[in-house]
C-alpha atoms as a PDB file:
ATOM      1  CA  UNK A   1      46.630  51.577 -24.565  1.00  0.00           C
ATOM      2  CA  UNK A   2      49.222  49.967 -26.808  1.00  0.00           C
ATOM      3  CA  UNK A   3      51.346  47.206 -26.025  1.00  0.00           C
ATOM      4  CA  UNK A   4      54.396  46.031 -27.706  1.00  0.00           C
ATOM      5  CA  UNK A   5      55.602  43.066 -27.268  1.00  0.00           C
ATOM      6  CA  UNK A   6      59.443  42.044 -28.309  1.00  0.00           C
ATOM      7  CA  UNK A   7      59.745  38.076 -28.446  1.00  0.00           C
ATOM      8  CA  UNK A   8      61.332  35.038 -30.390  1.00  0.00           C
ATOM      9  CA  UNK A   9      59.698  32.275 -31.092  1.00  0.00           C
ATOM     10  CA  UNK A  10      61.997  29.830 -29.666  1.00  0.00           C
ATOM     11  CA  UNK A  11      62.020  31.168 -26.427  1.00  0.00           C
ATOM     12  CA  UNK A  12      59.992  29.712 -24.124  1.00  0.00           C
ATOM     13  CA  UNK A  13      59.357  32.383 -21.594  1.00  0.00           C
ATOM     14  CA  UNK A  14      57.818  34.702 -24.575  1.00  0.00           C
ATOM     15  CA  UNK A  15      55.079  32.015 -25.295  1.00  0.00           C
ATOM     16  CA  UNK A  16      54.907  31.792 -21.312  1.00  0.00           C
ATOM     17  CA  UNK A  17      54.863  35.379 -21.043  1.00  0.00           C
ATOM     18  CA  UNK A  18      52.516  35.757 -23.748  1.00  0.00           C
ATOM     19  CA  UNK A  19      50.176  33.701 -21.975  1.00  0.00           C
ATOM     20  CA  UNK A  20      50.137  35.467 -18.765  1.00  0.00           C
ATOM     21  CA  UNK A  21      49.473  38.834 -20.612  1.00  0.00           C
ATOM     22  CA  UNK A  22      46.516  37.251 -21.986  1.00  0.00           C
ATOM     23  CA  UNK A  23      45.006  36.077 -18.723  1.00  0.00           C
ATOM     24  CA  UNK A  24      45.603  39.653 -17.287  1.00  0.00           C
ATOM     25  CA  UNK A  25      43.635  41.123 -20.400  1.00  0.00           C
ATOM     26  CA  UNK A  26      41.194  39.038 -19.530  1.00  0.00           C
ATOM     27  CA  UNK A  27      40.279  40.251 -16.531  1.00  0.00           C
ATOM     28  CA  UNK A  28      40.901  43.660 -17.090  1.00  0.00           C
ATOM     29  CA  UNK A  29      37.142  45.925 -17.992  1.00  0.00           C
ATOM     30  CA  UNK A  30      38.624  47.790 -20.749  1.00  0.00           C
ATOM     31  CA  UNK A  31      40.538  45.224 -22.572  1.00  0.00           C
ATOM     32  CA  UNK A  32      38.674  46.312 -25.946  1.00  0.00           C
ATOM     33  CA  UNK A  33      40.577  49.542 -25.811  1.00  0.00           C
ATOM     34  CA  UNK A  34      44.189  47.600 -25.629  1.00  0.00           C
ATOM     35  CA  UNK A  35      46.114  47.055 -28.692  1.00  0.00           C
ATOM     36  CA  UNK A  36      49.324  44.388 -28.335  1.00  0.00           C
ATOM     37  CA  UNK A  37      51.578  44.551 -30.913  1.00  0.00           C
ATOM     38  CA  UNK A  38      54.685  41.746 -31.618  1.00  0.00           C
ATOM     39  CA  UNK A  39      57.744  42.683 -32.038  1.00  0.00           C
ATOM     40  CA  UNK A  40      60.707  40.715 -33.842  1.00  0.00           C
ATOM     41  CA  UNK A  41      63.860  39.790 -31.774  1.00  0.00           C
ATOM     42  CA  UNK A  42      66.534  36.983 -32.514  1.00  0.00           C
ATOM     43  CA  UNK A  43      67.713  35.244 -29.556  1.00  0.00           C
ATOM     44  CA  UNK A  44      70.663  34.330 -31.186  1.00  0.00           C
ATOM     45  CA  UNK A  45      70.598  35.598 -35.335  1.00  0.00           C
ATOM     46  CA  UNK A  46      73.581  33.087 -36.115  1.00  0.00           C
ATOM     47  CA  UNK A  47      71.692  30.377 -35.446  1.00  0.00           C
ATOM     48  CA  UNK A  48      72.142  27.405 -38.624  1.00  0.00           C
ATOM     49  CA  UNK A  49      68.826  26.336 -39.508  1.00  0.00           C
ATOM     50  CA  UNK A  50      69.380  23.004 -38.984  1.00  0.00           C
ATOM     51  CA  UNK A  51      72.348  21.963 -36.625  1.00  0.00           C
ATOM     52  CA  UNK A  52      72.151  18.391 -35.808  1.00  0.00           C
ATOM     53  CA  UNK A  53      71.685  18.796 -32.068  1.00  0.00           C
ATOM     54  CA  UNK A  54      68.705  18.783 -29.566  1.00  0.00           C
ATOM     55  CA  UNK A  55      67.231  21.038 -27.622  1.00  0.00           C
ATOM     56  CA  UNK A  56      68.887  19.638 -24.581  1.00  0.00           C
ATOM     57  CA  UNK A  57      72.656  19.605 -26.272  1.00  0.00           C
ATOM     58  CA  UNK A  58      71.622  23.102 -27.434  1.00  0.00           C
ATOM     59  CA  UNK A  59      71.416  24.462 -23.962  1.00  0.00           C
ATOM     60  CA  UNK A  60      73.929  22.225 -22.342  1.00  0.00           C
ATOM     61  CA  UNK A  61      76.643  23.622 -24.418  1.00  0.00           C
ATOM     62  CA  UNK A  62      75.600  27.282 -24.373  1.00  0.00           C
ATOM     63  CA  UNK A  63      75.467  27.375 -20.117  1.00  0.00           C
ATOM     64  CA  UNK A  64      77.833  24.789 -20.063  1.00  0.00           C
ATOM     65  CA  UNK A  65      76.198  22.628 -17.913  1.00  0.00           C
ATOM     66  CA  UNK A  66      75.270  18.487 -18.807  1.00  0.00           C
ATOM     67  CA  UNK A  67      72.973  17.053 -20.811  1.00  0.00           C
ATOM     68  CA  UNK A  68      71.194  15.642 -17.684  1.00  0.00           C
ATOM     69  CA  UNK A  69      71.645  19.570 -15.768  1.00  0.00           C
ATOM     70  CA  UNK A  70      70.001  20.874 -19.088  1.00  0.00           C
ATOM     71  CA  UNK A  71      67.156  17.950 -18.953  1.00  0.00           C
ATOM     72  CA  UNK A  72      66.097  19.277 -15.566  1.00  0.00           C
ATOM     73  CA  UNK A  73      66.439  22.403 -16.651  1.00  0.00           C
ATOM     74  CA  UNK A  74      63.805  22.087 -19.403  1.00  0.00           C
ATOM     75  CA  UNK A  75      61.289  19.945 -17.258  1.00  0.00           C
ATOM     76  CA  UNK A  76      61.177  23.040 -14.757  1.00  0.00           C
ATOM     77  CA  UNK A  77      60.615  25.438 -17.548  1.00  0.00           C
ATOM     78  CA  UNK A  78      57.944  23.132 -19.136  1.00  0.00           C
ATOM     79  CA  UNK A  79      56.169  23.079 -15.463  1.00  0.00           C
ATOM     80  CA  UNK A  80      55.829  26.645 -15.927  1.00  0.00           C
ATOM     81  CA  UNK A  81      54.407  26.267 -19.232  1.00  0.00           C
ATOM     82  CA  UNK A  82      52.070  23.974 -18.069  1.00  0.00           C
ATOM     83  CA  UNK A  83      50.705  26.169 -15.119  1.00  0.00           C
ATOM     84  CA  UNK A  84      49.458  28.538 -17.463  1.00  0.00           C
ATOM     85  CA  UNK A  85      47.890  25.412 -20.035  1.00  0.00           C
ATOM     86  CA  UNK A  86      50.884  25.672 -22.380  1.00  0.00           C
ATOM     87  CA  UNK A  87      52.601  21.925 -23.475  1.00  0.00           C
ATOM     88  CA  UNK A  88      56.016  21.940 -23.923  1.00  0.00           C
ATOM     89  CA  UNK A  89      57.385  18.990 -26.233  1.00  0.00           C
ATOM     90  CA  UNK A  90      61.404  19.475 -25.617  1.00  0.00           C
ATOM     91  CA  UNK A  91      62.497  15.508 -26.748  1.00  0.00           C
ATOM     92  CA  UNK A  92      61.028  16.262 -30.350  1.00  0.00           C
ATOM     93  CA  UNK A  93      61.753  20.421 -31.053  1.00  0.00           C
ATOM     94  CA  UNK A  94      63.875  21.160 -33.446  1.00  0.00           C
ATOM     95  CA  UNK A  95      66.098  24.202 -32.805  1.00  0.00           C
ATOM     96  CA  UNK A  96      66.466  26.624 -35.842  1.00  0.00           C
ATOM     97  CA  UNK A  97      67.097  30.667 -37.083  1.00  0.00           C
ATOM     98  CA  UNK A  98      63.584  32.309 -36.623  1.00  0.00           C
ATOM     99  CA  UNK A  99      64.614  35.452 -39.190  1.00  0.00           C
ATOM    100  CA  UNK A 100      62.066  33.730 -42.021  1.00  0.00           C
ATOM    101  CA  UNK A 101      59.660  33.207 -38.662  1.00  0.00           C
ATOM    102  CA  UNK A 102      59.969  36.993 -38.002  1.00  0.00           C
ATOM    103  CA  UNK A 103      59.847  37.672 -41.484  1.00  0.00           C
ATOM    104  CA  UNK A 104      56.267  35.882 -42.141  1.00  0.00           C
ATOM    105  CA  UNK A 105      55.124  37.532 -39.417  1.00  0.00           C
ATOM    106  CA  UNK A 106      55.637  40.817 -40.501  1.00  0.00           C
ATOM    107  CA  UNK A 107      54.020  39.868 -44.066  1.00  0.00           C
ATOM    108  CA  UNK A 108      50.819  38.258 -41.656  1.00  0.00           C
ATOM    109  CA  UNK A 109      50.751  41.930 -40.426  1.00  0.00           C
ATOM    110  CA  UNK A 110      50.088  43.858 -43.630  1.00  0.00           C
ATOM    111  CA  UNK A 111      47.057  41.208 -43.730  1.00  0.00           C
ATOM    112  CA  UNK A 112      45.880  41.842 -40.620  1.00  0.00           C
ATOM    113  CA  UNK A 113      46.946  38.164 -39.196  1.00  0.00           C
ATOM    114  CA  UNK A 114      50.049  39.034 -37.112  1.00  0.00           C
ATOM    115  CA  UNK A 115      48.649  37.834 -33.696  1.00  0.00           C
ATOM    116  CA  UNK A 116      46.844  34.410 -35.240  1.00  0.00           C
ATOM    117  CA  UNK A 117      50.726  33.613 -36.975  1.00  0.00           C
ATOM    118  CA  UNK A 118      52.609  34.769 -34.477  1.00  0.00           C
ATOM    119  CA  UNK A 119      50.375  32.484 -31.747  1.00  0.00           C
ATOM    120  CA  UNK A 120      51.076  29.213 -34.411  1.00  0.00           C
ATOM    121  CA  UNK A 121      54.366  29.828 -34.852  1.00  0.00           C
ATOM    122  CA  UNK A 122      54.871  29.245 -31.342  1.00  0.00           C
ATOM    123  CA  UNK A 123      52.450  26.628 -30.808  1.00  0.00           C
ATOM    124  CA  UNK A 124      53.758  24.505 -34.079  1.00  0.00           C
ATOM    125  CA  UNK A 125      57.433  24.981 -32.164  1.00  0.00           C
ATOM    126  CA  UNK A 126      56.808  24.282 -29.093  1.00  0.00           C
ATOM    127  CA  UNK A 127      53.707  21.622 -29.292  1.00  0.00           C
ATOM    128  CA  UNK A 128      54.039  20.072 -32.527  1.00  0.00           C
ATOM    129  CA  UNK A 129      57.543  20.342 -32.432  1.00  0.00           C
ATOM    130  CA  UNK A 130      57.821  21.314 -36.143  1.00  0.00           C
ATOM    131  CA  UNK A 131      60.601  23.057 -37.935  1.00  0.00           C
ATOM    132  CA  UNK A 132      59.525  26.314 -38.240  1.00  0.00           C
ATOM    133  CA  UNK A 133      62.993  27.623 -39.974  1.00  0.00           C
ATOM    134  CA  UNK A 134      61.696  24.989 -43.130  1.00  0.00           C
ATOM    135  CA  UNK A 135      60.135  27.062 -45.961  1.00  0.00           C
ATOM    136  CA  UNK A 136      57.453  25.086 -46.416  1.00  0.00           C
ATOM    137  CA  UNK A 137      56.382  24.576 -42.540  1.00  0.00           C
ATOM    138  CA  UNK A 138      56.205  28.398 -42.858  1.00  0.00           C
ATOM    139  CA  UNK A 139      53.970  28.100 -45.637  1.00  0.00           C
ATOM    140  CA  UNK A 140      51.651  25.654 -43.947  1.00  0.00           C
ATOM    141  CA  UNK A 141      51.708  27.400 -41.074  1.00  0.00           C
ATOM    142  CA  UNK A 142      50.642  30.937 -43.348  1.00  0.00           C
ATOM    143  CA  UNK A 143      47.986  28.806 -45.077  1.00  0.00           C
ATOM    144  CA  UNK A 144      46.592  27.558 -41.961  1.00  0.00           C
ATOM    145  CA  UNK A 145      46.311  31.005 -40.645  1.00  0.00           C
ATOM    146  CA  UNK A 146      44.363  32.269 -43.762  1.00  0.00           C
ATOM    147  CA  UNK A 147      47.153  33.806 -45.781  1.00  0.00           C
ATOM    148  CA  UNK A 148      47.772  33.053 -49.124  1.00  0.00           C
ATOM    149  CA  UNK A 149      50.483  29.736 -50.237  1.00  0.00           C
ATOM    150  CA  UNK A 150      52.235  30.340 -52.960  1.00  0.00           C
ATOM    151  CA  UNK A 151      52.398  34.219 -52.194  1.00  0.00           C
ATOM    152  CA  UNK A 152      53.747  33.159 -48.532  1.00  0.00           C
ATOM    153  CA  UNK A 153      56.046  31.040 -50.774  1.00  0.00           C
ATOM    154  CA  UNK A 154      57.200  33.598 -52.758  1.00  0.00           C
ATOM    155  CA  UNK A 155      57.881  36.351 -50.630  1.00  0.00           C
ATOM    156  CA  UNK A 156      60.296  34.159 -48.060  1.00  0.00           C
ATOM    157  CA  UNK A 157      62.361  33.298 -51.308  1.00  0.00           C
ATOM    158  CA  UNK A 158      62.999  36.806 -51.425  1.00  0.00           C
ATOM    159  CA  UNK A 159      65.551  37.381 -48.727  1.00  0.00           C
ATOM    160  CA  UNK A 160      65.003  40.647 -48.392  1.00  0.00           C
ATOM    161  CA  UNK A 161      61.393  40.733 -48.242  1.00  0.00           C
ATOM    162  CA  UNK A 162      60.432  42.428 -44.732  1.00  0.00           C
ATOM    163  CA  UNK A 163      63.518  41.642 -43.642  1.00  0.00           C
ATOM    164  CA  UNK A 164      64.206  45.279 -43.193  1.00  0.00           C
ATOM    165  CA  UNK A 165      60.932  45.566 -40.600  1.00  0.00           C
ATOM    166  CA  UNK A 166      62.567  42.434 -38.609  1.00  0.00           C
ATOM    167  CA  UNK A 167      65.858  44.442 -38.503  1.00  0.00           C
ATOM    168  CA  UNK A 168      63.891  47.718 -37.590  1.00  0.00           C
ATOM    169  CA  UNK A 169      62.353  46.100 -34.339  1.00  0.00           C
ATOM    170  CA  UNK A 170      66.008  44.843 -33.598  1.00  0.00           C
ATOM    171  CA  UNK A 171      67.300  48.155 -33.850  1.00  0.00           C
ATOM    172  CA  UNK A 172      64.988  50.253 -31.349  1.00  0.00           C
ATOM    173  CA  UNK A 173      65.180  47.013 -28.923  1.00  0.00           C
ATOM    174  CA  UNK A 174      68.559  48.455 -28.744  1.00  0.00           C
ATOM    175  CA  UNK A 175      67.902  51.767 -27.916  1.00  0.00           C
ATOM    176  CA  UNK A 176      65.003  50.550 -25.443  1.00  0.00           C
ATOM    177  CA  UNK A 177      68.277  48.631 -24.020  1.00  0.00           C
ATOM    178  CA  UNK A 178      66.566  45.407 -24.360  1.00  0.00           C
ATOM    179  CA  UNK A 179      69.224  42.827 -23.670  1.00  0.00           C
ATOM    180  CA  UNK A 180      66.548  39.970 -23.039  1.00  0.00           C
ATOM    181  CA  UNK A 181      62.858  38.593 -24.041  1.00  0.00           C
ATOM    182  CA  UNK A 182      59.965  38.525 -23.835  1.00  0.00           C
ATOM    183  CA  UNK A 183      59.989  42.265 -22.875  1.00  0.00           C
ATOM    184  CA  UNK A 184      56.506  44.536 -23.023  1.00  0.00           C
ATOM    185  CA  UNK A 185      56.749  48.171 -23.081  1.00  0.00           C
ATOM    186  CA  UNK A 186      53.563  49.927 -22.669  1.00  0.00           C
ATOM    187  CA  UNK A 187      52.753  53.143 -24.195  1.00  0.00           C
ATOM    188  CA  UNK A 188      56.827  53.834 -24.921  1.00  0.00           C
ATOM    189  CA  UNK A 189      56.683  54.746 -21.386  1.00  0.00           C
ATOM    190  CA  UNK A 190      55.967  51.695 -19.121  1.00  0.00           C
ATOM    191  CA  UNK A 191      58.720  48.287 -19.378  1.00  0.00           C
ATOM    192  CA  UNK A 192      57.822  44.653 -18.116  1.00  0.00           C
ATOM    193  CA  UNK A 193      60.728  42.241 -18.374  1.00  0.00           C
ATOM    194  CA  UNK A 194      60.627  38.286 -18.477  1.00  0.00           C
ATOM    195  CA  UNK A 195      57.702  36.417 -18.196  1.00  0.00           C
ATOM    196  CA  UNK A 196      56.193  38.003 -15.016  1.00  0.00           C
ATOM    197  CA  UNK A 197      53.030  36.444 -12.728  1.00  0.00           C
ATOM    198  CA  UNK A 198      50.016  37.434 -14.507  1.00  0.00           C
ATOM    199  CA  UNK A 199      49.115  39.257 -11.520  1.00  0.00           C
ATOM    200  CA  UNK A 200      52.289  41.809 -12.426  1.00  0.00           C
ATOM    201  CA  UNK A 201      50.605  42.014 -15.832  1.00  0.00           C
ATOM    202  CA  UNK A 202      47.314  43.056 -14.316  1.00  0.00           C
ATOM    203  CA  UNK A 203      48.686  45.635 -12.089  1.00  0.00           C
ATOM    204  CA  UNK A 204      50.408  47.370 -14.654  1.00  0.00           C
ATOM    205  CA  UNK A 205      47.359  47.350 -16.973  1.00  0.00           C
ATOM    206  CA  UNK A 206      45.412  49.079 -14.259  1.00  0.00           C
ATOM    207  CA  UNK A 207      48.421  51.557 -12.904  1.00  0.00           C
ATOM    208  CA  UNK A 208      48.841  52.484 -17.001  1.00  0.00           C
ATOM    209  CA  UNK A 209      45.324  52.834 -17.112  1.00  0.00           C
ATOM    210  CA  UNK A 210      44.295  54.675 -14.155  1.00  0.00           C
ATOM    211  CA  UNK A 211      47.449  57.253 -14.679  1.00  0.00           C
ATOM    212  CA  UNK A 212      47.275  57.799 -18.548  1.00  0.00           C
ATOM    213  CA  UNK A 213      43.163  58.584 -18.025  1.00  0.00           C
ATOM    214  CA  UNK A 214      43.758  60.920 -15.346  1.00  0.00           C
ATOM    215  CA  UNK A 215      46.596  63.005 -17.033  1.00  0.00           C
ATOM    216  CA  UNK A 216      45.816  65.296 -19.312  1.00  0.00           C
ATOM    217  CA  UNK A 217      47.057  64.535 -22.866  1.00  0.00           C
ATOM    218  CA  UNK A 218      48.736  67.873 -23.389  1.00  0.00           C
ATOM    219  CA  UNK A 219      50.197  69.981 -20.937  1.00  0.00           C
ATOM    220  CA  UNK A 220      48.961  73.407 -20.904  1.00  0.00           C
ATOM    221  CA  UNK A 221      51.988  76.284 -21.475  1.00  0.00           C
ATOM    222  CA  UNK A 222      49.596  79.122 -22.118  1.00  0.00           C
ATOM    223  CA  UNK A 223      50.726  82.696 -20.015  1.00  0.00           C
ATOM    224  CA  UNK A 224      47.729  84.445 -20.698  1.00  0.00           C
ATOM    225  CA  UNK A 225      44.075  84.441 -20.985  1.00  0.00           C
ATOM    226  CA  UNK A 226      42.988  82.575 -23.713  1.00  0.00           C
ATOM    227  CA  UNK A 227      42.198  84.767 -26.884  1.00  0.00           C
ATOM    228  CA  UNK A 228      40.159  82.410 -28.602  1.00  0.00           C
ATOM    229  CA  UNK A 229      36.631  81.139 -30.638  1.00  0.00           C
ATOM    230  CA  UNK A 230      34.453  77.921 -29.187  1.00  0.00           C
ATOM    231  CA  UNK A 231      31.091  77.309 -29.830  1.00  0.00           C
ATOM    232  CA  UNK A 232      30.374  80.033 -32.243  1.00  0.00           C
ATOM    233  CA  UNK A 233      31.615  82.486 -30.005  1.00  0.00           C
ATOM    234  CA  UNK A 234      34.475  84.286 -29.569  1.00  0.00           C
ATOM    235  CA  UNK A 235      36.091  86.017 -26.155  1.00  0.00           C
ATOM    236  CA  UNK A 236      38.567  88.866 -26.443  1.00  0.00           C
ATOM    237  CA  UNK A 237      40.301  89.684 -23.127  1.00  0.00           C
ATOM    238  CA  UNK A 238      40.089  92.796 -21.669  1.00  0.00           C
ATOM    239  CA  UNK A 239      43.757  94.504 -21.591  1.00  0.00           C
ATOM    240  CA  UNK A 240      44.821  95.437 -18.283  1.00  0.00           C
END
């Protein structure tokens, strides 16, 4: 079973979400046998990398609401954060573009280090409230994970270095008609949206599961008798 999961990582419901997933795989028996896959999507690609303003001015002037409307706000969605063990440090993060982000984590995943990265990036937003559009947070944050400095270093200077696999996830979001994250499709055939109870996540696992094992991979179109060889034998059919 192969999940993919489209997510930014300033969005707080794809950490949440991300979290519930993984306390659904934990519970479910064949959890071995599930691959999860990230998937790169921009809340908002015009985003300056540094614009002066906090996370609660951020959101007060994109709903339109005040400061104190957008305080409250954040405290409820850091109560869900903390349900599932997650600490939410909104006073300190520092809002930025995540296209470098996305772009380190498609580098991690030629290494084989997409999930550890793509968990720190989060983390080092949301917890250690660090600037994760800063080159050399990235870099640390690389490091940390296993990956190489000055290569890390060296491929973000280079603007279009996996920027076309960051654009490429963007692109079929919009043909899966993904208007929001985090968002899980299953198999290209199943969709979650939003950050759903973990118990959500566990029923799907098991209705995927239980449906995909019992259907037959291919469909069977044959109109006669099969005229074939298996096990060193061979079975003509008699004409009628």
């Amino acid at each position: 079973m192969k999940i993919e999961v489209w997510s930014d990582y300033v969005c707080p419901f794809c950490y949440i979400g991300k979290r519930r997933l993984e306390e659904a795989l934990s519970q479910f028996p064949d959890k071995d046998k599930v691959e999860v896959e990230f998937k790169s999507f921009e809340l908002d690609p015009n985003s300056p990398k540094n614009s002066g303003e906090n996370i609660h001015e951020v959101l007060a002037k994109k709903y339109g609401m005040s400061l104190e409307k957008a305080k409250q706000a954040n405290q409820g969605v850091g109560s869900q954060a903390a349900s599932v063990g997650l600490r939410f440090n909104f006073d300190e993060m520092k809002p930025t573009n995540t296209f470098d982000a996305h772009r380190l984590a498609k580098f991690a995943k030629t290494q084989g280090k997409e999930a550890v990265v793509s968990e720190k990036l989060l983390h080092a937003y949301f917890t250690e409230s660090k600037d994760i559009g800063n080159l050399e947070t990235l870099a640390d944050i690389a490091e940390d994970a296993g990956l190489t400095r000055q290569e890390v270093i060296s491929i973000l200077n280079d603007k279009n270095a996996f920027a076309a696999d960051v654009r490429q996830d963007e692109s079929l979001a919009q043909q899966y008609g993904v208007r929001g994250v985090p968002y899980f499709v299953i198999n290209q055939k199943y969709a979650i949206s939003g950050a759903q109870p973990t118990e959500t996540f566990f029923g799907a696992l098991q209705k995927v599961w239980q449906e995909e094992s019992a259907s037959p991979m291919l469909q069977d179109l044959s109109t006669t008798e099969d005229a074939s060889c298996a096990d060193g034998n061979c079975v003509i059919p008699e004409k009628e």
